[in-house]
C-alpha atoms as a PDB file:
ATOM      1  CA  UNK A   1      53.128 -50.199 -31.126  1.00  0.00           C
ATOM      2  CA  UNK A   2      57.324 -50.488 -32.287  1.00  0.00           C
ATOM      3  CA  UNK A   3      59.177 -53.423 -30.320  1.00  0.00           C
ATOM      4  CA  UNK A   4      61.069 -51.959 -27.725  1.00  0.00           C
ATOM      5  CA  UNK A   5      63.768 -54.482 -28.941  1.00  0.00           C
ATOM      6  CA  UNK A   6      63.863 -52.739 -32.813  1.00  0.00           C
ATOM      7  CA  UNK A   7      65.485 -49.387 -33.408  1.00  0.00           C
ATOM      8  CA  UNK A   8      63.107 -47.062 -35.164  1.00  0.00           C
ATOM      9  CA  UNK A   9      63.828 -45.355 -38.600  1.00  0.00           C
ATOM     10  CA  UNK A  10      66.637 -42.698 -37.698  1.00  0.00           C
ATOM     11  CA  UNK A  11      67.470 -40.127 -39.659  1.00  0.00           C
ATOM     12  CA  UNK A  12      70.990 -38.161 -39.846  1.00  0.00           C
ATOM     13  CA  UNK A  13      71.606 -34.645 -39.526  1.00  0.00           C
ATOM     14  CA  UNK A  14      75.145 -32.644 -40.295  1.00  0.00           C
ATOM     15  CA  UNK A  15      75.746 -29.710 -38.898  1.00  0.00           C
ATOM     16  CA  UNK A  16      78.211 -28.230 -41.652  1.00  0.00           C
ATOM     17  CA  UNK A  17      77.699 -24.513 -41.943  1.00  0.00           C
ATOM     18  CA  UNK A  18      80.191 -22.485 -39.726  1.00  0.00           C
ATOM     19  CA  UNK A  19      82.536 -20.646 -41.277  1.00  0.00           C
ATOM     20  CA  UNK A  20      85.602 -21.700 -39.020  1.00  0.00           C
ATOM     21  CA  UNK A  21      86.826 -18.879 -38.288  1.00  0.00           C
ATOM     22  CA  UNK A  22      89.447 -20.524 -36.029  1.00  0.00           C
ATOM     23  CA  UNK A  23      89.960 -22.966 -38.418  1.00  0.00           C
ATOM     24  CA  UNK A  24      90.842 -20.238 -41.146  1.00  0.00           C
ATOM     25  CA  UNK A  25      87.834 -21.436 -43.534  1.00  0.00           C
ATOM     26  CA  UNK A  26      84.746 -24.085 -43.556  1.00  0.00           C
ATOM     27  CA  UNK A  27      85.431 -27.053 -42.079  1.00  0.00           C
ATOM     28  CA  UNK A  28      82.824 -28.392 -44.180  1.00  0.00           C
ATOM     29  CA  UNK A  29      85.758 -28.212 -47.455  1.00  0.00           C
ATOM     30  CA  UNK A  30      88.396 -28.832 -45.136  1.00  0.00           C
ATOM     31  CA  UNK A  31      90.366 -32.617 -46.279  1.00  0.00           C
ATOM     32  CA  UNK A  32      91.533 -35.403 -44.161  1.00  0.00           C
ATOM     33  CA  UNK A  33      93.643 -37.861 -45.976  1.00  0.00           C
ATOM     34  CA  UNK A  34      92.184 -36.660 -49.785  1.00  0.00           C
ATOM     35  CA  UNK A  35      88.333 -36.386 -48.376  1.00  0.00           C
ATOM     36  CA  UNK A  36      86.397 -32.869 -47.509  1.00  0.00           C
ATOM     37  CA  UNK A  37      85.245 -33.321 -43.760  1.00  0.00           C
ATOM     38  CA  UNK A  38      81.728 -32.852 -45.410  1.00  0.00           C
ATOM     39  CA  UNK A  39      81.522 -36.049 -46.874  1.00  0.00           C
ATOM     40  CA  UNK A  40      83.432 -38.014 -44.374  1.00  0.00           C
ATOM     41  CA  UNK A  41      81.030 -37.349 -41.986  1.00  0.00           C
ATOM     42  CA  UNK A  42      77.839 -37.743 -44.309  1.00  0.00           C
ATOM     43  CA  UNK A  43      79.740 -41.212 -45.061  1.00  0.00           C
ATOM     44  CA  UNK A  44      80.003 -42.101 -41.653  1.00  0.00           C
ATOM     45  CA  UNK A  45      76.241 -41.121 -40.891  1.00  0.00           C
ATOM     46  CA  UNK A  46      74.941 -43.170 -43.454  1.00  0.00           C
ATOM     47  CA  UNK A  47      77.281 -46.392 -43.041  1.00  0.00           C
ATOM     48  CA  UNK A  48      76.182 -46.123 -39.041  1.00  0.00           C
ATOM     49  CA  UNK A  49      72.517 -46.652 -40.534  1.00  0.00           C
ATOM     50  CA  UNK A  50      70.991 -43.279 -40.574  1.00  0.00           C
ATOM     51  CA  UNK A  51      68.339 -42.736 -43.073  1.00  0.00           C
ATOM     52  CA  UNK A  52      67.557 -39.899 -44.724  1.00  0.00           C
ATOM     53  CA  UNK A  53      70.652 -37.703 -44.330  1.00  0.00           C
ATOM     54  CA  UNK A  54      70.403 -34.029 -44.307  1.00  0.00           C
ATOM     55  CA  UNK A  55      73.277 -31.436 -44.139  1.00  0.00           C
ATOM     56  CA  UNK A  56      73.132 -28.076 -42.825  1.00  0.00           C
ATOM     57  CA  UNK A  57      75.069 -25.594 -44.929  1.00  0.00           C
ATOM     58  CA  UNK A  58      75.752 -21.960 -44.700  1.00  0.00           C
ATOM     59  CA  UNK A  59      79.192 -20.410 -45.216  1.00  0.00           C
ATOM     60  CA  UNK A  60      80.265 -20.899 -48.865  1.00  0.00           C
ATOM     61  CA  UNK A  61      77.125 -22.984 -49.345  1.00  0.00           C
ATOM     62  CA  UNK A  62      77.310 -23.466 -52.993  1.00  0.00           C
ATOM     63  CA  UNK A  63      81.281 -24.900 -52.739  1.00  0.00           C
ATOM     64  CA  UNK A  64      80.053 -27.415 -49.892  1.00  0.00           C
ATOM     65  CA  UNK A  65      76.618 -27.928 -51.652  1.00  0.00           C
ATOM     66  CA  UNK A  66      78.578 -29.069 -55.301  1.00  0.00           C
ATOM     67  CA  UNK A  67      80.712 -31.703 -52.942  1.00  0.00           C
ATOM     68  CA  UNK A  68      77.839 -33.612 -52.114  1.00  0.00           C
ATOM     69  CA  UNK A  69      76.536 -36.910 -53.641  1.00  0.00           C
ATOM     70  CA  UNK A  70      72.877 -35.701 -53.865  1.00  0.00           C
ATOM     71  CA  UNK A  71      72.863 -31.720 -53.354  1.00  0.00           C
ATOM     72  CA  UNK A  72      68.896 -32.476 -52.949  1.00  0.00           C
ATOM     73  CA  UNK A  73      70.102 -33.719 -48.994  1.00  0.00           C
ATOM     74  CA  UNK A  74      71.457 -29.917 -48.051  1.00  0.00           C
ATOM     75  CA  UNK A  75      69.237 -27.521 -46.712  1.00  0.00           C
ATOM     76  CA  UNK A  76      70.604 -24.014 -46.116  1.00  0.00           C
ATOM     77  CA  UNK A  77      70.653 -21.517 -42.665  1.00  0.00           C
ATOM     78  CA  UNK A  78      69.670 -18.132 -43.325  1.00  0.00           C
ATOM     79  CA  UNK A  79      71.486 -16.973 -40.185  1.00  0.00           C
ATOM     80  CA  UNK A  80      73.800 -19.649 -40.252  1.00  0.00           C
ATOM     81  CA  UNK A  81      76.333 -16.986 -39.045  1.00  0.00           C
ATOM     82  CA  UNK A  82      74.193 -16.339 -35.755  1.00  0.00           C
ATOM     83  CA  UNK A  83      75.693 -19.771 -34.434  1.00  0.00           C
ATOM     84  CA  UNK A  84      74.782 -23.631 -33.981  1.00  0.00           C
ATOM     85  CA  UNK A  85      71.528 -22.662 -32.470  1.00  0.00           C
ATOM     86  CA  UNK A  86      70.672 -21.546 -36.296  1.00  0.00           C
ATOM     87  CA  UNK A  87      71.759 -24.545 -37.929  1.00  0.00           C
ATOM     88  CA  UNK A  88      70.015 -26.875 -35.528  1.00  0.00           C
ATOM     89  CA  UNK A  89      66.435 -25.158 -35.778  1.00  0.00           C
ATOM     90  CA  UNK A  90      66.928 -25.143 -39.829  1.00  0.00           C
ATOM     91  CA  UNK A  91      67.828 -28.996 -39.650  1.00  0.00           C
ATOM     92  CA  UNK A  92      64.843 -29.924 -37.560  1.00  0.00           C
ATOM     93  CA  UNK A  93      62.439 -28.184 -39.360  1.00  0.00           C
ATOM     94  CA  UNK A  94      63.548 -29.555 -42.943  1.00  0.00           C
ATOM     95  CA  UNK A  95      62.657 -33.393 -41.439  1.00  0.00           C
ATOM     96  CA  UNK A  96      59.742 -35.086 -42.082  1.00  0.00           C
ATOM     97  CA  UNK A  97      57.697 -36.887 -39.554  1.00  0.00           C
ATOM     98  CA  UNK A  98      59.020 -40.116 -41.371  1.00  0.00           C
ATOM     99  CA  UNK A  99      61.897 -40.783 -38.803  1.00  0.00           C
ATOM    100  CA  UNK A 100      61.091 -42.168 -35.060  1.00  0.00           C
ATOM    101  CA  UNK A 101      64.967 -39.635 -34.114  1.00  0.00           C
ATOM    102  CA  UNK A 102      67.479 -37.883 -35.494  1.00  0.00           C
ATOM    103  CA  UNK A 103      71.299 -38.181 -34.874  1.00  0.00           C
ATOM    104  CA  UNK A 104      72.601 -35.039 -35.033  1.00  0.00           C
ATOM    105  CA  UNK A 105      76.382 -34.871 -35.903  1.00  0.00           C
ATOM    106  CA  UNK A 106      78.945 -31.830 -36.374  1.00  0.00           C
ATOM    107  CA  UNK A 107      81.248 -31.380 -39.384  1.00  0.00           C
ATOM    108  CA  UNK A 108      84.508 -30.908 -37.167  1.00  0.00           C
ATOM    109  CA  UNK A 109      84.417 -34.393 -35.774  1.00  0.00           C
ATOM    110  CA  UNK A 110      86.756 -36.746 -37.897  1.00  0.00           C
ATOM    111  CA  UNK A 111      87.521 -39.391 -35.147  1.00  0.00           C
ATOM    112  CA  UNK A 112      83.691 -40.243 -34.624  1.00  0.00           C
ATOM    113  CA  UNK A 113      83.239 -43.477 -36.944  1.00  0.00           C
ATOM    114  CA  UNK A 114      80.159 -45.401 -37.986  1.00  0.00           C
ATOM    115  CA  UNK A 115      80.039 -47.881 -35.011  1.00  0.00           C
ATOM    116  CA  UNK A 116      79.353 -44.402 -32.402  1.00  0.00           C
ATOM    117  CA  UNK A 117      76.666 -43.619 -35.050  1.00  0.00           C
ATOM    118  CA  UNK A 118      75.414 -47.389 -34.856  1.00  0.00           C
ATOM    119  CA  UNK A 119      75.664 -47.471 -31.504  1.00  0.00           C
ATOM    120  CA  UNK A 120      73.582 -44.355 -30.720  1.00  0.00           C
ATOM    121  CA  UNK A 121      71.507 -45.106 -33.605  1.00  0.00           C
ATOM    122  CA  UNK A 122      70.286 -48.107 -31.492  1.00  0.00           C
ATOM    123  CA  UNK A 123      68.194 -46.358 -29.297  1.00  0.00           C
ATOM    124  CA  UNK A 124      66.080 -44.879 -31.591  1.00  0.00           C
ATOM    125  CA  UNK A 125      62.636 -44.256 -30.797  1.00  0.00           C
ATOM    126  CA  UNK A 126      60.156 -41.405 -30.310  1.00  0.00           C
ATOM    127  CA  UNK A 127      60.844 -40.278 -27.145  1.00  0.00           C
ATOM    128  CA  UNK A 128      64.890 -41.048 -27.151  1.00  0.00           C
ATOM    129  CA  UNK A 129      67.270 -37.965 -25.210  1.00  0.00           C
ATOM    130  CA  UNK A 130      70.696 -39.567 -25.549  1.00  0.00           C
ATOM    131  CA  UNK A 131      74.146 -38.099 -26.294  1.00  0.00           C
ATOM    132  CA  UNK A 132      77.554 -40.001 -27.091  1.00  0.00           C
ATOM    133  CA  UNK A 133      80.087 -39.233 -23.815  1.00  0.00           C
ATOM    134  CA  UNK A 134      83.765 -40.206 -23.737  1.00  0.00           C
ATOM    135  CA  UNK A 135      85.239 -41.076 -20.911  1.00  0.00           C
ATOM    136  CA  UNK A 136      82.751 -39.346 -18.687  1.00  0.00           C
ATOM    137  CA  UNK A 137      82.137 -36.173 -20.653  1.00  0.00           C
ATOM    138  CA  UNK A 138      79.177 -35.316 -22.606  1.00  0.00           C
ATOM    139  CA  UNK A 139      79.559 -35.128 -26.790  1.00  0.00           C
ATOM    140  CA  UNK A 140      78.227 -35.963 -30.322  1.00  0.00           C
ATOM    141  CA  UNK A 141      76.485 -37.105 -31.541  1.00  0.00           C
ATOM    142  CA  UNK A 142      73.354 -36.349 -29.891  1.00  0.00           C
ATOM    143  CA  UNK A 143      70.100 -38.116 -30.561  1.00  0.00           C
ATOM    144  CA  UNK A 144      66.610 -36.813 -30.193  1.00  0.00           C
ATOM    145  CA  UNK A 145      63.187 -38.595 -30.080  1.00  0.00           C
ATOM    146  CA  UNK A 146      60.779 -37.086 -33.339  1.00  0.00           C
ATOM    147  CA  UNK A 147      58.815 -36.247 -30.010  1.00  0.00           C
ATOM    148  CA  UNK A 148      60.976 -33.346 -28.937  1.00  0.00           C
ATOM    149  CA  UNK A 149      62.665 -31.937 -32.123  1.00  0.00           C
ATOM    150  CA  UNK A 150      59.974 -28.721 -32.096  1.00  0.00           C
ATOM    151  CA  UNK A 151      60.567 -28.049 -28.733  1.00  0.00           C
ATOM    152  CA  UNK A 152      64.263 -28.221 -29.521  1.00  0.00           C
ATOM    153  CA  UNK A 153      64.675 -26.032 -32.709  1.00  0.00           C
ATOM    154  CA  UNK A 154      62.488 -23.366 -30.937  1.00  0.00           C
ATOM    155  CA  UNK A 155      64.936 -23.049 -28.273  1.00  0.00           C
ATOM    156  CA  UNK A 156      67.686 -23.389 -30.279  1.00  0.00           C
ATOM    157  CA  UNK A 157      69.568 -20.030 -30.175  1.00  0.00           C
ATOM    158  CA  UNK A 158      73.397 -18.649 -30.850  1.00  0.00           C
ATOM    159  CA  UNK A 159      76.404 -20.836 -30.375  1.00  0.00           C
ATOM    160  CA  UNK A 160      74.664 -23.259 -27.938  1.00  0.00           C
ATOM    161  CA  UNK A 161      72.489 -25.661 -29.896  1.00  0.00           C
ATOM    162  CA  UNK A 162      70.581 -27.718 -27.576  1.00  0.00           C
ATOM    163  CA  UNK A 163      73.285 -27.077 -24.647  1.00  0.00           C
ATOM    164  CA  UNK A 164      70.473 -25.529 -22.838  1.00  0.00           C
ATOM    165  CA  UNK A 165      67.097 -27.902 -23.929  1.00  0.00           C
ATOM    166  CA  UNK A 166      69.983 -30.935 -22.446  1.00  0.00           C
ATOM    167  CA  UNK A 167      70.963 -29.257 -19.199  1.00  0.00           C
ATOM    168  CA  UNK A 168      69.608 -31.091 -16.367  1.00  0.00           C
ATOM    169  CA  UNK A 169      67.214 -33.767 -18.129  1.00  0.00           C
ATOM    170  CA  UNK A 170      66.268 -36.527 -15.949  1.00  0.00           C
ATOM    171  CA  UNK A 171      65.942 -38.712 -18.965  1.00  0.00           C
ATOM    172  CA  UNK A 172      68.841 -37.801 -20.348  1.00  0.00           C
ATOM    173  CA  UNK A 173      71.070 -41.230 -21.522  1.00  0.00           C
ATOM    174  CA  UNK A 174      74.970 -40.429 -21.605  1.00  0.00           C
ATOM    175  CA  UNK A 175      75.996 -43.691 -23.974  1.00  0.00           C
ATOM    176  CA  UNK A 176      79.845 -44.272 -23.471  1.00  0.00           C
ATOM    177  CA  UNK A 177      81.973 -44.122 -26.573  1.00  0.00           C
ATOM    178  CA  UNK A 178      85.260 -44.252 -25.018  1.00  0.00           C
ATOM    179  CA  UNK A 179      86.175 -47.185 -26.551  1.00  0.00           C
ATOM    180  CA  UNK A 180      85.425 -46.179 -30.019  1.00  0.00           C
ATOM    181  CA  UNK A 181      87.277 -42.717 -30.321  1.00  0.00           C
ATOM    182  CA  UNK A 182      88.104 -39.422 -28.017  1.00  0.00           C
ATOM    183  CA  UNK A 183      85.355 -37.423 -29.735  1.00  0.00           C
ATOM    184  CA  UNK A 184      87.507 -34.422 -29.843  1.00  0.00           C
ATOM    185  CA  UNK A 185      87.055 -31.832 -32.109  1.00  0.00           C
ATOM    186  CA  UNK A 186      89.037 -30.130 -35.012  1.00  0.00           C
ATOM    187  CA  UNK A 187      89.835 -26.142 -34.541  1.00  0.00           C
ATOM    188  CA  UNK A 188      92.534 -25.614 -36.016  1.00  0.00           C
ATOM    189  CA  UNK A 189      94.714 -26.893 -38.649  1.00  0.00           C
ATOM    190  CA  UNK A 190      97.126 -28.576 -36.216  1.00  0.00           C
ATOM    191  CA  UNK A 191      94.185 -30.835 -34.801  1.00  0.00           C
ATOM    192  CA  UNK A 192      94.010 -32.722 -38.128  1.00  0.00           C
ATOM    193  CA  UNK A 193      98.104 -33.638 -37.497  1.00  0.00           C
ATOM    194  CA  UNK A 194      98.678 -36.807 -35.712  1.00  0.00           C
END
């Protein structure tokens, strides 16, 4: 039985493969100061202590796939352009039963930094349901327990990800991150101006 003190093995997975239409192209291959989204947050998933790391990829998969490190880590949606839902039942399925949770994190997410990964990363065990809030409201990342990740990806569907598999868990932990960055998300290009 795993010490209830010790964080299990955790892995990491990006959500990269929308197409950003707001945005005007991937976010994945979008830069902040010299550095494509993609591997800022890969960076930030692996320095918060996630391991393995997989990426989700879909629009212009092969640009985003020749950015990465170790293109062995991507995995690529199908129906990527059917929504989150997509990308989140392809990213479950490619993990092994090696990792105790998964952190799932979103490509459009700059101001999340390694100590909201550590700190979610944490709680890792089995049966974990926890989600990063900020200042009251719900956000990423989102951490699941290896326990429910098939019961996730088979209701994952359209632009909702797990929105629905959360709503209205009674074990549900909201882990305040308010103090570590707004969470807010990039849409368009005047979101990545200060």
């Amino acid at each position: 039985m795993a010490d209830p003190e010790t964080p299990g093995r955790c892995a990491g997975l990006l959500l990269a493969a929308g197409a950003g239409r707001r945005f005007g192209r991937p976010k994945a291959l979008v830069e902040l100061h010299g550095e494509p989204l993609l591997l800022r947050a890969l960076r930030v998933l692996a320095d918060g202590g996630c391991d393995p790391l997989h990426v989700v990829l879909g629009a212009r998969a092969e640009e985003a796939r020749a950015l990465l490190p170790d293109p062995s880590i991507a995995v690529e949606a199908p129906d990527w352009a059917t929504g989150m839902g997509a990308s989140l039942r392809t990213g479950l399925r490619s993990l092994s039963g090696d990792a105790d949770a998964v952190l799932v994190h979103l490509v459009d997410l700059p101001g999340i930094g390694a100590e909201v990964i550590a700190r979610l990363r944490a709680l890792a065990t089995p049966d974990i349901v926890a989600r990063a809030c900020y200042d009251g409201v719900p956000g990423h990342p989102v951490l699941f327990g290896r326990r429910w990740w098939t019961g996730i990806a088979d209701s994952a569907r359209g632009d909702r990800g797990a929105r629905d598999w959360l709503a209205g868990r009674p074990d549900l932990l909201l882990v305040d991150c308010s103090d570590l960055g707004s969470g807010a998300d990039v849409d368009t290009p005047s979101d990545l101006t200060p």
